[in-house]
Protein backbone atom coordinates (compact mmCIF):
# COMPACT_ATOMS: atom_id res chain seq x y z
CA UNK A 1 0.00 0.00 0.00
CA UNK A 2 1.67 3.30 -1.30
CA UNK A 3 0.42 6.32 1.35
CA UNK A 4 1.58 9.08 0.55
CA UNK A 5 1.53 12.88 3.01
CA UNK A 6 1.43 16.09 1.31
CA UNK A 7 2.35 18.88 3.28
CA UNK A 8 4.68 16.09 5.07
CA UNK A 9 7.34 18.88 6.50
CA UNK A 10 4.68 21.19 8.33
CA UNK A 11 2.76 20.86 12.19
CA UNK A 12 0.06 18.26 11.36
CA UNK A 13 2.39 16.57 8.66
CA UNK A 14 4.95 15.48 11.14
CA UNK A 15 1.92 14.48 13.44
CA UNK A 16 0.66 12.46 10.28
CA UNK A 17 3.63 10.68 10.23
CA UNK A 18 3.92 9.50 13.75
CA UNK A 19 0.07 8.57 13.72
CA UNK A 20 1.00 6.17 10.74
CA UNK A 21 4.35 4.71 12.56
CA UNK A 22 2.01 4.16 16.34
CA UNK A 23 -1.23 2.88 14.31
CA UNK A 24 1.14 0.59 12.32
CA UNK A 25 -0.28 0.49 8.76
CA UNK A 26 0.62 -1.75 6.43
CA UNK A 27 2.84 0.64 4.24
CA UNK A 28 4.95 -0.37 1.79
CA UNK A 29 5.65 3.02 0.24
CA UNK A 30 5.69 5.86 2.19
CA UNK A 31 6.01 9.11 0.14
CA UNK A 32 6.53 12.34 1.75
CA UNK A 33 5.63 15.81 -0.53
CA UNK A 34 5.97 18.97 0.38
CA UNK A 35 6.57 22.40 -1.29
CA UNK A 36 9.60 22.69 -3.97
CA UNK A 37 11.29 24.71 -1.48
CA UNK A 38 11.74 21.27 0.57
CA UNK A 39 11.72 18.82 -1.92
CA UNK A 40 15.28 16.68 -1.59
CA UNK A 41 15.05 16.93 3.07
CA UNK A 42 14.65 13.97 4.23
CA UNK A 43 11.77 12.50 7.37
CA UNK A 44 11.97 9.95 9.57
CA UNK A 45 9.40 7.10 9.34
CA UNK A 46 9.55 3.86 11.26
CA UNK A 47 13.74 4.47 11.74
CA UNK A 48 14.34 4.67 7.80
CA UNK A 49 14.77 8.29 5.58
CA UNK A 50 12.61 9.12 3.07
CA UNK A 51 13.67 11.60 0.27
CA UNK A 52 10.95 14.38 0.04
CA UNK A 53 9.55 14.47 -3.61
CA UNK A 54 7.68 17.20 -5.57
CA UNK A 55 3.88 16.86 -6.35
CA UNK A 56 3.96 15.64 -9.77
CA UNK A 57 6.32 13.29 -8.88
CA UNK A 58 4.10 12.08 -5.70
CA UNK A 59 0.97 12.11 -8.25
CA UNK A 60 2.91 9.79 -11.43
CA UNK A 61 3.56 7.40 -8.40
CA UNK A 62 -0.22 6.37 -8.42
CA UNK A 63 -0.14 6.15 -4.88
CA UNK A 64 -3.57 4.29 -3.14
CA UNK A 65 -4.16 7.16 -0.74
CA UNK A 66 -2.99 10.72 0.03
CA UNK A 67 -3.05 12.44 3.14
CA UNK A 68 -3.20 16.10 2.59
CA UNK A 69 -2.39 18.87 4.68
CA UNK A 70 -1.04 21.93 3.03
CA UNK A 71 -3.86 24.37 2.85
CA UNK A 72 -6.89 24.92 0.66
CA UNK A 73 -4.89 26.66 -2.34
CA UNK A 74 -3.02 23.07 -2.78
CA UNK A 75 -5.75 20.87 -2.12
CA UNK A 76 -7.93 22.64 -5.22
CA UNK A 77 -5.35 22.59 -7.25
CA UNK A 78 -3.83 19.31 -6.86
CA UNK A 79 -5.85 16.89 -4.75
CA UNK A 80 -8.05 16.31 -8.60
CA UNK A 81 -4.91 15.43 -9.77
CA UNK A 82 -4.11 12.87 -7.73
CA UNK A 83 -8.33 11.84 -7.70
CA UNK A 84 -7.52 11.48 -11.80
CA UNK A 85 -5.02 8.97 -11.11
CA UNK A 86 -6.80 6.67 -8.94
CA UNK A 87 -5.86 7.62 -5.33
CA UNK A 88 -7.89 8.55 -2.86
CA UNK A 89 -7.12 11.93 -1.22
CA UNK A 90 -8.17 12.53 2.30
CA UNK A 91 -7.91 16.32 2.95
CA UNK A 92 -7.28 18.32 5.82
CA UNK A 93 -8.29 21.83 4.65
CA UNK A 94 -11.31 23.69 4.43
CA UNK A 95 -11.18 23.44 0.60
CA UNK A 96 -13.60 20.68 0.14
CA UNK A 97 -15.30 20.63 3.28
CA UNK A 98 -18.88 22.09 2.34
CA UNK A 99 -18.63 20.50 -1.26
CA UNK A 100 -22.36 18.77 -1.84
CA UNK A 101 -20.45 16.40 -3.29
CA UNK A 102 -17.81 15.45 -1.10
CA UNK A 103 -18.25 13.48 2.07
CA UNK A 104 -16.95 15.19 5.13
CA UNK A 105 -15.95 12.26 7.67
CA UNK A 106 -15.70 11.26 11.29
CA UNK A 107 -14.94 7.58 11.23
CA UNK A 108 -16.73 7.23 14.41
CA UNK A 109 -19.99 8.90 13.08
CA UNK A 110 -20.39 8.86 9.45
CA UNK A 111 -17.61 6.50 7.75
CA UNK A 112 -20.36 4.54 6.58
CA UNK A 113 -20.91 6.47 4.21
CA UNK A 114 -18.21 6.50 2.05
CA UNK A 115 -17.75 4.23 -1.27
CA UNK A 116 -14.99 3.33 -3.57
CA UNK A 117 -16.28 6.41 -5.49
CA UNK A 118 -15.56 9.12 -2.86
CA UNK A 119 -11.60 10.09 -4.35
CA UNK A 120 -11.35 13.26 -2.33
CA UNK A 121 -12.71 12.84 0.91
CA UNK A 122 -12.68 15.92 3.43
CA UNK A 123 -11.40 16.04 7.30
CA UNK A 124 -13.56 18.23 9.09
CA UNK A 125 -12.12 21.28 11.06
CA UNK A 126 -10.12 21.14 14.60
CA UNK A 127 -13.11 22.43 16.64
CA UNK A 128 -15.71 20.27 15.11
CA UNK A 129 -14.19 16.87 15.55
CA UNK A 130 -13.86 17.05 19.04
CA UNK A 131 -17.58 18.68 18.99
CA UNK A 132 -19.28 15.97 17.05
CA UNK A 133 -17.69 13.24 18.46
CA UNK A 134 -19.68 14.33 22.32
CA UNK A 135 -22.89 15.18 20.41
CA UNK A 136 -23.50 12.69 17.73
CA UNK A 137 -25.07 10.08 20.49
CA UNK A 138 -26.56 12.42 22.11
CA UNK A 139 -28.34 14.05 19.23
CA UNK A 140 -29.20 10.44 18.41
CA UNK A 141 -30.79 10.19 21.51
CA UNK A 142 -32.57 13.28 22.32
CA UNK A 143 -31.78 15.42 19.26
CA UNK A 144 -30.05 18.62 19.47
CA UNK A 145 -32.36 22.03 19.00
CA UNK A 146 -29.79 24.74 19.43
CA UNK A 147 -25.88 25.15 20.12
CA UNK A 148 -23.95 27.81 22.02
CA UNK A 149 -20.46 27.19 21.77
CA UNK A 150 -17.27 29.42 23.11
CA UNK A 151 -13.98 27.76 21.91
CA UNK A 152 -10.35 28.06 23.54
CA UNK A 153 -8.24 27.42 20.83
CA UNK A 154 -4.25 26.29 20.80
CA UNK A 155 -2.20 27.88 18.76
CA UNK A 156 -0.81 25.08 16.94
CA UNK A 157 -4.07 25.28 15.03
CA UNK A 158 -2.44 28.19 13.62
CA UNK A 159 1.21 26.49 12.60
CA UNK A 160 4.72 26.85 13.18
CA UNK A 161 4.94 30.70 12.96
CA UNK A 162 2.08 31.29 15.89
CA UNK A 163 4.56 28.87 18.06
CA UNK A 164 7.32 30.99 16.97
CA UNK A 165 5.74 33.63 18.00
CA UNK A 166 4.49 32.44 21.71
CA UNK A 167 8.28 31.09 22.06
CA UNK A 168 9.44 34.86 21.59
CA UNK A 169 7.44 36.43 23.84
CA UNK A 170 8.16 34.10 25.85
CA UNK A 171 11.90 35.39 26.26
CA UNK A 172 10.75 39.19 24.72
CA UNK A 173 12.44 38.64 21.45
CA UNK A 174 11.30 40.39 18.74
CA UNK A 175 10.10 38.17 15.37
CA UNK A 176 7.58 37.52 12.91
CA UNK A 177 4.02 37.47 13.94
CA UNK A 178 0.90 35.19 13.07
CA UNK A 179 -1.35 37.15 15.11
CA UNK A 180 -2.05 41.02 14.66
CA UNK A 181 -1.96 40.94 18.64
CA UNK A 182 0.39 39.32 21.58
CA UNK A 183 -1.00 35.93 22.38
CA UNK A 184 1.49 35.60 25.75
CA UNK A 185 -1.08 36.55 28.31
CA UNK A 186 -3.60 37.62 26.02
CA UNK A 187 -6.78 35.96 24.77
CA UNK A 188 -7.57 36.50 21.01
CA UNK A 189 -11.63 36.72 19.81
CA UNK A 190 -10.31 36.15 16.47
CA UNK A 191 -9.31 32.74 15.10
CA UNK A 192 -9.23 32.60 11.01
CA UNK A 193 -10.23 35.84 8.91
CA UNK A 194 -13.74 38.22 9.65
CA UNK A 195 -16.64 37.48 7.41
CA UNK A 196 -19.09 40.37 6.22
CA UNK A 197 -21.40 39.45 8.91
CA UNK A 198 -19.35 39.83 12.05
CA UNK A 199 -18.36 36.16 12.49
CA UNK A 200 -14.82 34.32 11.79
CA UNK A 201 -14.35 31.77 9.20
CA UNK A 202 -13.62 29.57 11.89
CA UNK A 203 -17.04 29.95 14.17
CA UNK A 204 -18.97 29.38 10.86
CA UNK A 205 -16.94 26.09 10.04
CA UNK A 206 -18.49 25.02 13.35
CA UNK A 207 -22.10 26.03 12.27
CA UNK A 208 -22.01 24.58 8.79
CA UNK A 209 -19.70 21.36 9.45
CA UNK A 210 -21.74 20.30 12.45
CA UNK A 211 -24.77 20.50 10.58
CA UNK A 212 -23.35 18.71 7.47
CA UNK A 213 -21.80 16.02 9.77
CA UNK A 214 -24.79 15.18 11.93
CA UNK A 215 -26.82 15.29 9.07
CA UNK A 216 -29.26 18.08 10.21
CA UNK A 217 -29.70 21.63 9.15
CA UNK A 218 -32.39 22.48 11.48
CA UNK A 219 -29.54 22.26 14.53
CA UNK A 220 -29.34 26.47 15.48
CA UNK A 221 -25.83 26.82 15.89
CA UNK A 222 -23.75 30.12 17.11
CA UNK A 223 -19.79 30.32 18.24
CA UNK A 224 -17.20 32.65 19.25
CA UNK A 225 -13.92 31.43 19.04
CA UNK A 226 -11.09 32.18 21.52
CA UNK A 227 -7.50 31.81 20.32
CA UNK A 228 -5.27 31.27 23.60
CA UNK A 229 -1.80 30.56 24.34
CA UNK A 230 -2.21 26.99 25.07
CA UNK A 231 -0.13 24.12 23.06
CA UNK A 232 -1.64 21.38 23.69
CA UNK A 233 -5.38 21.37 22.58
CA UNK A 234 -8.80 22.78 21.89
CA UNK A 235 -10.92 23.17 24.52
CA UNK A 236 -14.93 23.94 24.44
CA UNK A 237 -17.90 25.16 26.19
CA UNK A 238 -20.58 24.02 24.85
CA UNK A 239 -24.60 24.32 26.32
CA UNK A 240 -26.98 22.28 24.48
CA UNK A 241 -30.83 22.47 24.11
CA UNK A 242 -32.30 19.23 23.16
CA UNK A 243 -35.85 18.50 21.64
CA UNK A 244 -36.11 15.91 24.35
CA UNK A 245 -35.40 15.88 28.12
CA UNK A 246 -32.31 13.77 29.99
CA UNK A 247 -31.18 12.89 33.14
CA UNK A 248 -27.13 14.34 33.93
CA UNK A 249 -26.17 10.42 34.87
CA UNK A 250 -27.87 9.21 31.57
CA UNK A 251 -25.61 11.57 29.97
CA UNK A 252 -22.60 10.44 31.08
CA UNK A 253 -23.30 6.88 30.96
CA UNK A 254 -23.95 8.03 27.09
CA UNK A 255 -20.77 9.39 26.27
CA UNK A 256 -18.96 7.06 28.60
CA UNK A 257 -19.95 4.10 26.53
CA UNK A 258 -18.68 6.02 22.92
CA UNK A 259 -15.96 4.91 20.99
CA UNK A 260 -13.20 7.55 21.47
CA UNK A 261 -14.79 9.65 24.51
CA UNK A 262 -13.37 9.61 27.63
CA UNK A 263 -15.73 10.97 30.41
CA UNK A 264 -13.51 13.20 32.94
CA UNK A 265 -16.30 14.40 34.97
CA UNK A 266 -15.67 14.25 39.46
CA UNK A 267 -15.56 17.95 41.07
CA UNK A 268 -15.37 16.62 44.31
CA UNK A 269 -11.56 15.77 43.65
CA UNK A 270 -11.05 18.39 40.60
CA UNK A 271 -11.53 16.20 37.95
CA UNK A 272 -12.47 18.15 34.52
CA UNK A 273 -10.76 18.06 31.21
CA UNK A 274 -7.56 20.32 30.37
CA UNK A 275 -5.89 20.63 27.18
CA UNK A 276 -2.74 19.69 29.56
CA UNK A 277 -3.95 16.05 29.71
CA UNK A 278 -5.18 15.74 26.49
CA UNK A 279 -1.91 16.54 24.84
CA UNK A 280 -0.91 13.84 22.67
CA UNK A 281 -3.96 11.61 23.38
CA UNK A 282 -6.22 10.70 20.62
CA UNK A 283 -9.68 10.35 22.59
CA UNK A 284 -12.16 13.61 22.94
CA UNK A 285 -12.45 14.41 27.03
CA UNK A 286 -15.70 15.37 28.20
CA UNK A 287 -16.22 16.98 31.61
CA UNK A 288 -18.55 19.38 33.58
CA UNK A 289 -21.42 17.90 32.42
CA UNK A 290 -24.30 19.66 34.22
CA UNK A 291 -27.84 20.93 33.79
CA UNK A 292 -28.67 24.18 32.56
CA UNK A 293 -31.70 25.28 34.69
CA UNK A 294 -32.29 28.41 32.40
CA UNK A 295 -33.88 26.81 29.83
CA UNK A 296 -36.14 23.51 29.47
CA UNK A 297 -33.62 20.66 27.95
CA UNK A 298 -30.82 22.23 28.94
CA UNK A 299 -27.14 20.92 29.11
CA UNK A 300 -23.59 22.75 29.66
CA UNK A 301 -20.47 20.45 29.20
CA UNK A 302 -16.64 21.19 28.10
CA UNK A 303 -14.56 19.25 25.55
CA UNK A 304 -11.00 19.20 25.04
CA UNK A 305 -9.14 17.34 22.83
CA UNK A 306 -5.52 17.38 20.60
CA UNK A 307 -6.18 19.62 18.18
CA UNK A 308 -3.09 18.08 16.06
CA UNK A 309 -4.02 14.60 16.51
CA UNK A 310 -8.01 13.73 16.66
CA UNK A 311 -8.61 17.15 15.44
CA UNK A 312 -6.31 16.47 12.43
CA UNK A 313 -4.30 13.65 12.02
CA UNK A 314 -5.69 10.96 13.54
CA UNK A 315 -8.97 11.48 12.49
CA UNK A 316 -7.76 11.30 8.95
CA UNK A 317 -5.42 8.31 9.21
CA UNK A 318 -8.54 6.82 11.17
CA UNK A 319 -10.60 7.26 7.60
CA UNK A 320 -7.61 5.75 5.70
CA UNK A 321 -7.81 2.25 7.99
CA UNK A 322 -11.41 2.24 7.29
CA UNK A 323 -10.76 2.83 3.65
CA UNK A 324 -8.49 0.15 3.82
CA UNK A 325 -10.49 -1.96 5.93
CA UNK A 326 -13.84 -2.12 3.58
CA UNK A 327 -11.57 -2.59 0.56
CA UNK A 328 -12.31 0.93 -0.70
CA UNK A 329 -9.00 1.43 -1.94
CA UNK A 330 -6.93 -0.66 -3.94
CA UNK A 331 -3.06 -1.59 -3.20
């Protein structure tokens, strides 16, 4: 099986790659691409060196699938290319995302979808994996009316400059900036680029994605999201109206008992999620779960979860093993 990870030398690239080496996959060609700029570096994978190649080259190498993560302008531009050949592309921009004709995945809720005919397949955004993946059973079983959600944000969903940047506060040395704004001690209202009406790119990627991924337009959605300087994850307050009524201990038996959710949810010895503790853990942590007793239906809760990994890369590696699995791709 030829896999091949475009965008190979940046933040959820690398975190591609050591996804692949934990989850094992049976790889017999792994080929890294990245810009030109960085074509002839080497990676690591699995203790061996791997020669960084060019697109075109990547795309005449007919590889089965290709994980992409190098921005919207290269997924439009080159993820049909590789679709033309034959290999399935499994993209982690926003480029394809709200295509009618693409599927936008979370293994855990909607991989069933998919067919041998779905070439470029889009990974949803940071913030709505880990969002999803807590309401998807509960939607299922009480069905979601309206959303309120406030997000924390890393700032490794912004790349290698915003950690740059953090770093050099940090020690008040002066460098390049991905924020208009200090993020050390500072909170950001502003993650991605202002639409016309008021709201980021990224809070509406939470309004349309969720609805696209639980399969329901009539869910009312709103968000403000928060960028923070935290490295190690997303982190969400979320407060839920539901068609039908609950029980808190239902709740949490709920999520407790879905694939990839870890319940973290004890005040009486401090136990809530952190973006600390999620570092480097694929699972989506679930914690102050609690009624809200302003409104009939009502739920608060707050997820955290590895923005790099089950925001990104895992999620998308998860789609290639069930790909693989169901004998959607060919070798």
């Amino acid at each position: 099986m030829k896999i091949a990870v475009v965008g190979v030398t940046g933040m959820v690239g690398q975190v591609m790659l050591k996804v692949l080496e934990e989850r094992n996959l049976d790889i017999t060609e792994l080929i890294p691409v990245a810009s030109e700029k960085s074509v002839g570096t080497e990676v690591s994978f699995k203790g061996k060196s791997y020669k960084v190649v060019s697109m075109q080259d990547a795309i005449d190498m007919k590889p089965a699938i290709a994980l992409f993560s190098a921005g919207g302008g290269v997924s439009l531009e080159h993820a049909p290319k590789f679709a033309a050949v034959g290999t399935t592309v499994i993209d982690n921009s926003s480029a394809w995302r709200m295509d009618a004709e693409k599927r936008l995945v979370v293994p855990e809720i909607n991989a069933d979808q998919l067919t041998v005919t779905d070439k470029i397949i889009a990974n949803p955004n940071c913030s709505t994996i880990q969002l999803v993946m807590a309401l998807a059973p509960l939607h299922k079983k009480y069905g979601i009316k309206r959303l309120v959600i406030s997000t924390y944000q890393s700032i490794t969903g912004t790349g290698v400059k915003a950690v740059k940047q953090l770093e050099n506060e940090y020690t008040d040395t002066k460098g390049e900036m991905a924020y208009p704004y200090q993020i050390h001690r500072n909170a950001l209202p502003h993650c991605d680029v202002f639409e016309e009406n008021g709201y980021t790119k990224e809070e509406l990627k939470l309004v349309r994605e969720t609805q696209k991924i639980l399969d329901d337009k009539t869910i009312a959605v709103t968000a403000t999201a928060v960028r923070i300087p935290v490295v190690g994850g997303h982190s969400e307050s979320v407060n839920v109206e539901f068609h039908n009524d609950f029980t808190e201990s239902e709740v949490r038996a709920i999520l407790a008992d879905t694939d990839g959710v870890t319940v973290q949810d004890n005040t009486d010895v401090n136990l809530y999620p952190m973006p600390l503790m999620a570092h480097g853990k694929d699972d989506v942590f679930v914690g102050r779960i609690r009624r809200d007793h302003s409104a009939a239906n009502a739920l608060n809760m707050w997820i955290v979860s590895d923005n790099l990994r089950k925001g990104a890369a895992t999620n998308a590696v998860q789609i290639a093993e069930y790909l693989i699995k169901n004998k959607l791709v060919k070798a």
